[in-house]
Protein backbone atom coordinates (compact mmCIF):
# COMPACT_ATOMS: atom_id res chain seq x y z
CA UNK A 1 111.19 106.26 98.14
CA UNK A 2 107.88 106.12 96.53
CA UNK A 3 107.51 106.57 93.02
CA UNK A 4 105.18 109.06 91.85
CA UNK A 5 103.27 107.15 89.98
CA UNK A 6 101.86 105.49 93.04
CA UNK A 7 99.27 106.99 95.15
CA UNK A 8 99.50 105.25 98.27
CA UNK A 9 98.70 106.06 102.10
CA UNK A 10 100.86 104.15 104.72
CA UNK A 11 98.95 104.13 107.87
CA UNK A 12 98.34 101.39 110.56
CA UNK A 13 95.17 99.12 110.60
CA UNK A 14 93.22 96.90 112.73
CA UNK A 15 94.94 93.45 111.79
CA UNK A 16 91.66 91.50 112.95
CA UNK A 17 89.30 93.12 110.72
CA UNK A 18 91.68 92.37 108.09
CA UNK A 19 92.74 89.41 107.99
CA UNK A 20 91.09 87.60 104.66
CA UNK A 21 92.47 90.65 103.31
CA UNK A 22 96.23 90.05 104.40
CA UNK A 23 96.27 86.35 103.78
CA UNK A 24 94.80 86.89 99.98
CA UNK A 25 97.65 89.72 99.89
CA UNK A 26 100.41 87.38 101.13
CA UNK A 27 99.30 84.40 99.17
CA UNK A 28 99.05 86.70 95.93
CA UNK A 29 102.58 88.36 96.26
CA UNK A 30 104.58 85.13 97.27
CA UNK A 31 102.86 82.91 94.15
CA UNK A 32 103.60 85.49 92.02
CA UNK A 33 107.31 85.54 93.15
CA UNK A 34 107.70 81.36 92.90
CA UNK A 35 108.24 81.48 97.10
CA UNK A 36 106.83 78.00 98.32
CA UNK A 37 104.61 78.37 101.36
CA UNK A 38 101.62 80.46 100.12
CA UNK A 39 99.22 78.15 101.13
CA UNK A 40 100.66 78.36 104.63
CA UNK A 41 101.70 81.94 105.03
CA UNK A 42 99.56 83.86 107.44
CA UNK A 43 97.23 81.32 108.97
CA UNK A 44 98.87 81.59 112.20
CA UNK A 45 97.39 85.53 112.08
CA UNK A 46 94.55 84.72 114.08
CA UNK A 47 96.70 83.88 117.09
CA UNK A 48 98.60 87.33 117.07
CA UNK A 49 95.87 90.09 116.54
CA UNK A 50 95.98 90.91 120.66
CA UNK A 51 100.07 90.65 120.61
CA UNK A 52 101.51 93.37 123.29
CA UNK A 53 103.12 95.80 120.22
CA UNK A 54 101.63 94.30 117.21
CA UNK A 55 102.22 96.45 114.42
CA UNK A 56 100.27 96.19 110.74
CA UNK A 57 101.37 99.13 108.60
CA UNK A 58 99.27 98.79 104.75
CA UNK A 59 99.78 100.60 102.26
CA UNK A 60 95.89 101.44 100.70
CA UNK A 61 95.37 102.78 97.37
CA UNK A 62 91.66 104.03 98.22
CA UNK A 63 90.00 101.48 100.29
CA UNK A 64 92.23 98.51 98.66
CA UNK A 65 94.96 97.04 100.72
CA UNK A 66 97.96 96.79 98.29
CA UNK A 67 100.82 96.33 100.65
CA UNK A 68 101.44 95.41 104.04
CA UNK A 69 104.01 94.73 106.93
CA UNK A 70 103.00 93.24 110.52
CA UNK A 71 104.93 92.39 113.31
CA UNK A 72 106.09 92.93 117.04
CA UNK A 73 108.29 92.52 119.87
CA UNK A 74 110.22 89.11 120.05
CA UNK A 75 109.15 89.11 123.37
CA UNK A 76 105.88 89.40 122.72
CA UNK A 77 105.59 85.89 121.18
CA UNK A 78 108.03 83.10 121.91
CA UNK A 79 107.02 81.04 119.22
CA UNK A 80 109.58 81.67 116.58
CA UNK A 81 112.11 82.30 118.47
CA UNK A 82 111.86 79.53 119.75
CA UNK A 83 112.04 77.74 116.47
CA UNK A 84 115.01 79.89 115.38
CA UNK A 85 117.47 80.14 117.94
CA UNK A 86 119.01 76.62 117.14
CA UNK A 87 120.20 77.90 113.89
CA UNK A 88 121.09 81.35 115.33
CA UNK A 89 123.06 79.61 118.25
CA UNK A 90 124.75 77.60 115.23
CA UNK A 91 126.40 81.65 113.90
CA UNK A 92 127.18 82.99 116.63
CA UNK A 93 123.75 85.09 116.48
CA UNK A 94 121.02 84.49 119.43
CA UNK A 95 121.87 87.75 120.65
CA UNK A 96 119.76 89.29 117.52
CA UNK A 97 116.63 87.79 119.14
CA UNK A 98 117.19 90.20 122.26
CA UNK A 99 114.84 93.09 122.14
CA UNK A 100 114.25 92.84 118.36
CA UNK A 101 110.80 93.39 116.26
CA UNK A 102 110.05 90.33 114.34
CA UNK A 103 108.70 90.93 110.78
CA UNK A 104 106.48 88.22 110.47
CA UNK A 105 104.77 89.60 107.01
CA UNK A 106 106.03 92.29 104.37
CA UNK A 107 103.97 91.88 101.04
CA UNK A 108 103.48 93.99 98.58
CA UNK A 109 100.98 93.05 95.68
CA UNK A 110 102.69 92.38 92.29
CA UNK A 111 100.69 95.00 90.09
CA UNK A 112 102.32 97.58 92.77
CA UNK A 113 105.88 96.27 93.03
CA UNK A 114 109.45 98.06 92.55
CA UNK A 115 107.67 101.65 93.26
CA UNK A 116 108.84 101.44 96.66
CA UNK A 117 105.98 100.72 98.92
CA UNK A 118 108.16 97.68 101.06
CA UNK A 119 111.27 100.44 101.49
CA UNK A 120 108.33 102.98 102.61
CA UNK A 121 106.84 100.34 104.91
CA UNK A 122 110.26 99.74 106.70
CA UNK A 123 110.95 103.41 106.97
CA UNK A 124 107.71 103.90 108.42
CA UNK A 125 108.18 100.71 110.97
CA UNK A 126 111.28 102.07 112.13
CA UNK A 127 109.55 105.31 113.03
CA UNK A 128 107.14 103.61 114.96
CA UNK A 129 109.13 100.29 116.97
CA UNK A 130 111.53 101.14 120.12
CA UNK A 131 113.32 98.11 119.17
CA UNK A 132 117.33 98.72 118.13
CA UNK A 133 116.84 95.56 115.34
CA UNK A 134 114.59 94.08 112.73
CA UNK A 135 115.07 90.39 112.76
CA UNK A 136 112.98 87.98 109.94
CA UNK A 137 113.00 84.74 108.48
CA UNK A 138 112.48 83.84 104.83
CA UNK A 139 112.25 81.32 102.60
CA UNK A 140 113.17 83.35 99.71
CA UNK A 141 116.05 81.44 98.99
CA UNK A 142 115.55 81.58 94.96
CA UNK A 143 114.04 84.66 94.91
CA UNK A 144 116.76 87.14 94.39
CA UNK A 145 114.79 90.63 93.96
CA UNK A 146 113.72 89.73 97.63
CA UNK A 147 117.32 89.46 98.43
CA UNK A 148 118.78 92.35 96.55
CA UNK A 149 115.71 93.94 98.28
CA UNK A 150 116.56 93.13 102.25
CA UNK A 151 120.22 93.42 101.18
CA UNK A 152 119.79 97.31 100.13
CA UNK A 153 118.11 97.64 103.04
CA UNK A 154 120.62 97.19 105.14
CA UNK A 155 119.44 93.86 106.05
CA UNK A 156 122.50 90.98 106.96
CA UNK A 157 122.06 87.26 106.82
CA UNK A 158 122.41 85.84 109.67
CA UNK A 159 121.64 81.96 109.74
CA UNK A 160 121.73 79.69 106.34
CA UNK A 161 118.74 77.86 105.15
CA UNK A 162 117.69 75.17 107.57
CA UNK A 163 114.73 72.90 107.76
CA UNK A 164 111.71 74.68 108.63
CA UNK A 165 109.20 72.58 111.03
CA UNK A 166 109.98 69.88 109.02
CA UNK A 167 108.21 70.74 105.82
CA UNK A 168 109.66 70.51 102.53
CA UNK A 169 111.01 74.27 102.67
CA UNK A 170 113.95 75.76 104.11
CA UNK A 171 113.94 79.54 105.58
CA UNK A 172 117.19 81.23 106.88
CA UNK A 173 116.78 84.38 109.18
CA UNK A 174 118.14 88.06 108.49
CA UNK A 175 118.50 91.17 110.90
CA UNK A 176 119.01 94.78 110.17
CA UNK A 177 120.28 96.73 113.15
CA UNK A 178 119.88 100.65 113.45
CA UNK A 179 122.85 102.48 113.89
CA UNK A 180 121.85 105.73 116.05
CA UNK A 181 121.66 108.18 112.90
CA UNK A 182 119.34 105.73 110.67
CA UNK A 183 116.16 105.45 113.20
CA UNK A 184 113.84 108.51 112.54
């Protein structure tokens, strides 16, 4: 729930004409939390922006994009999936990858945070994917108000941290599946 104090609109937006936008967004909120990766996150972006059921949600406060989820179909891309399923084969846990929306990005810049504008992002994804699961990887490993944060959500872990792409930064993957009463 958003707190008053913030005076927000969530609404969808055209990820292409966005994109320095969401990058500086992404970079911003994950330096500020002490995530590695940064430098890296989003510059794949470009490659996703005609996706069959991308989704970018912001949340604007006037014309200024302070928060921000995108993502789509697994099925859509088979790129991470494809670089995931090892570890989810490893618990048991492919079967999240079946018609699930992967949250790629969900950033929410830190002069905005804890008022409730990533919960109000997911509540307005799940109004708007057909999907019956969320499914996301993360290399928040030491950052535990993202954790506490996916774990009030609902969210479940589903892999532990592995290599990712052979960097120096390990990511582990989490799902939240809708039960029929918590989907719009």
């Amino acid at each position: 729930m958003l707190t008053e104090d913030v005076d927000v609109d969530i609404a969808p937006f055209d990820l292409q004409d966005r994109l320095d936008e969401v990058r500086a967004l992404a970079r911003t909120a994950m330096t500020d939390a002490g995530q590695p990766g940064g430098i890296l996150v989003a510059k794949y972006l470009d490659e996703v922006t005609e996706l069959d059921g991308l989704l970018a949600l912001g949340a604007h406060r006037g014309q200024r994009l302070v928060g921000m989820l995108v993502g789509w179909p697994t099925a859509s891309r088979e790129w991470w999936p494809h670089h995931v399923r090892p570890a989810l084969t490893a618990t048991h846990n492919e079967h999240w990858l079946d018609d699930a929306f992967e949250l790629a990005e969900l950033h929410v810049h830190p002069d905005v945070q804890r008022h409730g504008l990533a919960s109000a992002l997911l509540d307005e994804v799940r109004l708007r994917i057909d999907q019956p699961r969320i499914v996301l990887g993360t290399n928040a490993l030491n950052n535990q108000r993202a954790r506490q944060f996916y774990r009030g959500q609902g969210f479940r872990t589903l892999t532990g941290p592995f290599e990712w792409l052979g960097l120096d930064m390990r990511i582990f993957v989490l799902g939240l599946e809708f039960s029929g009463s918590s989907r719009g």
